[in-house]
Protein backbone atom coordinates (compact mmCIF):
# COMPACT_ATOMS: atom_id res chain seq x y z
CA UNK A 1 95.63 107.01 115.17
CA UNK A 2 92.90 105.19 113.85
CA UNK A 3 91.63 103.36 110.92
CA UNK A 4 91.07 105.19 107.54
CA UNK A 5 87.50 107.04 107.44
CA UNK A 6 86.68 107.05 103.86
CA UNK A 7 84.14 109.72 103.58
CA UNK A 8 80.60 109.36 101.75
CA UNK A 9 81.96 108.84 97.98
CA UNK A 10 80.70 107.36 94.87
CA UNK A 11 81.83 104.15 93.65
CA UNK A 12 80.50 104.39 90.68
CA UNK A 13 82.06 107.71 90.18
CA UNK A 14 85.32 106.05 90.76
CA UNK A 15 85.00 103.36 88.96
CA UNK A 16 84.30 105.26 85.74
CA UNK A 17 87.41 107.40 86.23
CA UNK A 18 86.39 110.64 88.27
CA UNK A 19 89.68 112.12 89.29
CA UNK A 20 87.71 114.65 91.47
CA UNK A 21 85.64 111.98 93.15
CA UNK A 22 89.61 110.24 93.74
CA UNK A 23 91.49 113.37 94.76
CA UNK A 24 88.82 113.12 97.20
CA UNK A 25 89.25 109.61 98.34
CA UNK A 26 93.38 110.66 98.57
CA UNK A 27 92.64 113.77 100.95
CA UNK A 28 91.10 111.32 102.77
CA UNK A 29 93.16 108.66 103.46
CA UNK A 30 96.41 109.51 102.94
CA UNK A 31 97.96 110.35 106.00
CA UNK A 32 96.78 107.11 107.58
CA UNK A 33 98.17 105.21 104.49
CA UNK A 34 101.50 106.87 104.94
CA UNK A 35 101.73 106.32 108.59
CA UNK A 36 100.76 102.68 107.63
CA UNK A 37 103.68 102.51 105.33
CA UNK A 38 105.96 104.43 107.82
CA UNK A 39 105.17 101.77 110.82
CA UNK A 40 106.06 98.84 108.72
CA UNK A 41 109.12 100.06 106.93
CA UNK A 42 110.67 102.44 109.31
CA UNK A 43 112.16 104.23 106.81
CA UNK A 44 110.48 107.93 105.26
CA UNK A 45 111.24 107.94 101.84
CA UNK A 46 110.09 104.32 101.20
CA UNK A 47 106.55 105.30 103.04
CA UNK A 48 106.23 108.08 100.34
CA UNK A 49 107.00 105.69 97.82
CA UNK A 50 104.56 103.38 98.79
CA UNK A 51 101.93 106.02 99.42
CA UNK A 52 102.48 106.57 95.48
CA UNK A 53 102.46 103.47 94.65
CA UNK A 54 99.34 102.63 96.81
CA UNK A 55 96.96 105.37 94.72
CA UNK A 56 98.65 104.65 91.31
CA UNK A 57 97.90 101.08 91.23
CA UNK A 58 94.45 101.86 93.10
CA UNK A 59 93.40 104.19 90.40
CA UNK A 60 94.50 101.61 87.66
CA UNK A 61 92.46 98.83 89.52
CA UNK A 62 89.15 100.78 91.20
CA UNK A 63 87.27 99.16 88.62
CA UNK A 64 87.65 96.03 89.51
CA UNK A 65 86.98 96.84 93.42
CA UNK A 66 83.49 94.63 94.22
CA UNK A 67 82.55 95.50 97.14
CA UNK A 68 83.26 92.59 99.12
CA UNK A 69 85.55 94.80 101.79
CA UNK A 70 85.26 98.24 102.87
CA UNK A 71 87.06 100.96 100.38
CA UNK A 72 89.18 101.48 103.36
CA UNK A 73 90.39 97.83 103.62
CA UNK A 74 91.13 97.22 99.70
CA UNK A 75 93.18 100.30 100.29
CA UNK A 76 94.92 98.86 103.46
CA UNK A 77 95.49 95.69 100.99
CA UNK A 78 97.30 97.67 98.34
CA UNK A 79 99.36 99.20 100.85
CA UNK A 80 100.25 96.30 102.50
CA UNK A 81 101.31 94.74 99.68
CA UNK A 82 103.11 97.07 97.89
CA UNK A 83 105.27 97.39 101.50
CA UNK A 84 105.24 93.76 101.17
CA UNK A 85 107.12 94.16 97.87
CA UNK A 86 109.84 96.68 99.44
CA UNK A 87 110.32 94.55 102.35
CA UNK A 88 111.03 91.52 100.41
CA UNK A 89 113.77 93.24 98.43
CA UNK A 90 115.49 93.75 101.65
CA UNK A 91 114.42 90.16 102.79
CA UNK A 92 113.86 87.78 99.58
CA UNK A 93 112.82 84.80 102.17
CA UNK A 94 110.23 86.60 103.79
CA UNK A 95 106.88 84.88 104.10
CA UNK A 96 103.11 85.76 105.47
CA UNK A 97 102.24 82.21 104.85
CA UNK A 98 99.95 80.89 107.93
CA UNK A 99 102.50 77.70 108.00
CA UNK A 100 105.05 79.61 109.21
CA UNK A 101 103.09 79.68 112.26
CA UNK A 102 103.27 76.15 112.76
CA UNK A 103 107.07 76.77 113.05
CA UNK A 104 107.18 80.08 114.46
CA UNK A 105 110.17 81.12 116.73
CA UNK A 106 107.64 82.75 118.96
CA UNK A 107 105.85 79.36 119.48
CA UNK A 108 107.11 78.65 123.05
CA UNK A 109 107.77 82.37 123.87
CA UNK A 110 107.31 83.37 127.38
CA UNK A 111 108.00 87.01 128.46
CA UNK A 112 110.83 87.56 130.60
CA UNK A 113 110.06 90.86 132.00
CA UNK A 114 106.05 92.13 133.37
CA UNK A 115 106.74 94.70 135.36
CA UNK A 116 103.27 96.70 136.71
CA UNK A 117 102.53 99.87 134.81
CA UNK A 118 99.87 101.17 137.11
CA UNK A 119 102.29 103.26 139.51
CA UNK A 120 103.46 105.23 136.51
CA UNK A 121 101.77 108.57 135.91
CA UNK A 122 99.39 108.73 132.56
CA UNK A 123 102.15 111.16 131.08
CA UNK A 124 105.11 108.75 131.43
CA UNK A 125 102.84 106.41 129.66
CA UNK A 126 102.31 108.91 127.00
CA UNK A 127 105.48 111.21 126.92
CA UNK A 128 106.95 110.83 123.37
CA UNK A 129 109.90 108.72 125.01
CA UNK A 130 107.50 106.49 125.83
CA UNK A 131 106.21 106.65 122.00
CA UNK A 132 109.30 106.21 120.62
CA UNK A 133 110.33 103.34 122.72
CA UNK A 134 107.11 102.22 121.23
CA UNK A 135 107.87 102.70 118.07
CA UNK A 136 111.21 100.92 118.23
CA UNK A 137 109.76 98.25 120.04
CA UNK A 138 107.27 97.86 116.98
CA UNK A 139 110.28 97.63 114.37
CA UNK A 140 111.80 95.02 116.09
CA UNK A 141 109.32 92.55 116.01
CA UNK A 142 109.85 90.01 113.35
CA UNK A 143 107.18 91.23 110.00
CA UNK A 144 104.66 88.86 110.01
CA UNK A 145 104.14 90.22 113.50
CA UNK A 146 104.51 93.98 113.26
CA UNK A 147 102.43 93.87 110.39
CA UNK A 148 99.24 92.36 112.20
CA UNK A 149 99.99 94.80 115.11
CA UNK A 150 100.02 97.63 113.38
CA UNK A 151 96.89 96.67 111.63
CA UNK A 152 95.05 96.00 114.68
CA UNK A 153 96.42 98.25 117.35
CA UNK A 154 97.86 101.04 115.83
CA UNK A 155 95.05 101.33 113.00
CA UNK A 156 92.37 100.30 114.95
CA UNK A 157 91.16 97.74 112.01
CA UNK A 158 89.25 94.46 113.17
CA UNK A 159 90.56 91.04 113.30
CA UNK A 160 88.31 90.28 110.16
CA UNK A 161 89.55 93.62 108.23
CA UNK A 162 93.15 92.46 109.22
CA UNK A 163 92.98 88.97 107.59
CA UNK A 164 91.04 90.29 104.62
CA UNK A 165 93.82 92.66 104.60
CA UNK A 166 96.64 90.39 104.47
CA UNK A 167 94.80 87.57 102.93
CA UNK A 168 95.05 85.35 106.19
CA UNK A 169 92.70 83.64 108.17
CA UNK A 170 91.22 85.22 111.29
CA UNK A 171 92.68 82.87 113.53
CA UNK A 172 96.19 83.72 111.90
CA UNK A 173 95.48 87.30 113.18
CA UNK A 174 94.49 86.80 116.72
CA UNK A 175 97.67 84.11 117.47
CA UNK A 176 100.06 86.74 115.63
CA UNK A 177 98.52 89.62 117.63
CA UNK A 178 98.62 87.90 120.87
CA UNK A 179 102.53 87.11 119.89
CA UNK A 180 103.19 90.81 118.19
CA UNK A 181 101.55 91.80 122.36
CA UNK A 182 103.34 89.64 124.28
CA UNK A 183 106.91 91.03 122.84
CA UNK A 184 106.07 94.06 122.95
CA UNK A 185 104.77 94.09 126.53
CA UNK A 186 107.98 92.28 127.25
CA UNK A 187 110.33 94.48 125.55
CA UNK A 188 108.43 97.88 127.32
CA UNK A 189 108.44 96.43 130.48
CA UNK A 190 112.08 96.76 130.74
CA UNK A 191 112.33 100.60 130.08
CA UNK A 192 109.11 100.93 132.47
CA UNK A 193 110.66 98.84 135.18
CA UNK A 194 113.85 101.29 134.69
CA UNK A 195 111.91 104.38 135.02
CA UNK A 196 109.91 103.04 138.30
CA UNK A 197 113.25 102.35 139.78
CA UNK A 198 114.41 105.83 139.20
CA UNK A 199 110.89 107.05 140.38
CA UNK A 200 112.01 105.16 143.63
CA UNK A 201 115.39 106.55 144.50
């Protein structure tokens, strides 16, 4: 999947308004914004809104981009939080705040299930049930969660690039990635452990 590549454009060009010099920096990037957008709201239509969204209020606010991030991760910011925005419709309570990991549910959570993936052949690990297990797996986890994983794992950002993204610290990142892994790993081991069984009989 990756991160977005933002190719060799001119800031200056898009500051001052160049819709050629944009339509360029869309071509780029869309399709990673959208699957961005489709990971954390599971839901088609609202990734094509926020893709909108995303380049509307980017093209109303590239002039006040400075520099201090990448292109790619003031992007990944607007994204986020216009996603943000849709999720908390569906969840007004909803918080990224780094106290909530002081309280966390996940605090004391201790996988249940760690079964060994190594007797499974590479295309069990990569059939597309396996990817859509995945992906299921990835909507259950609770937000503040999914949305670091998907960040870091899925769009390859760093742990810096992540907290700049959701305006958290870098610690915040690596204890909700760790969390976001351990679930996850959990949750997969249980269809895995299922398929070596049936590989067994």
């Amino acid at each position: 999947m990756g991160k977005v590549v933002v190719p060799d454009l001119s800031i200056e060009a898009l500051r001052a308004g160049n819709r050629a010099e944009f339509a360029r920096l869309v071509d780029a990037t869309s399709s990673q914004i959208y699957r961005l957008a489709l990971r954390m709201l599971g839901d088609p239509q609202d990734a094509e809104d926020i893709l909108q969204n995303t380049y509307i209020r980017a093209l109303r606010h590239i002039g006040e981009f400075e520099g201090r991030s990448s292109l790619s991760t003031w992007l990944y910011r607007i994204a986020v939080n216009e996603a943000l925005m849709q999720l908390r419709k569906r969840r007004p309570e909803m918080s990224l705040s780094e106290a909530d990991d002081d309280d966390s549910e996940d605090e004391d959570y201790i996988p249940l299930h760690l079964a060994d993936w190594c007797c499974l052949p590479e295309q069990e690990l990569l059939s597309s049930e396996a990817r859509r297990k995945l992906d299921e797996a990835i909507q259950r986890l609770p937000v503040t969660l999914r949305i670091v994983f998907i960040l870091r794992d899925l769009q390859d950002l760093s742990i810096q690039e992540t907290g700049q993204a959701l305006g958290i610290s870098e610690s915040a990142v690596k204890t909700r990635l760790l969390r976001a892994r351990l679930r996850l790993r959990d949750e997969l081991s249980r269809y895995y452990s299922e398929r070596l069984g049936e590989q067994s009989e």
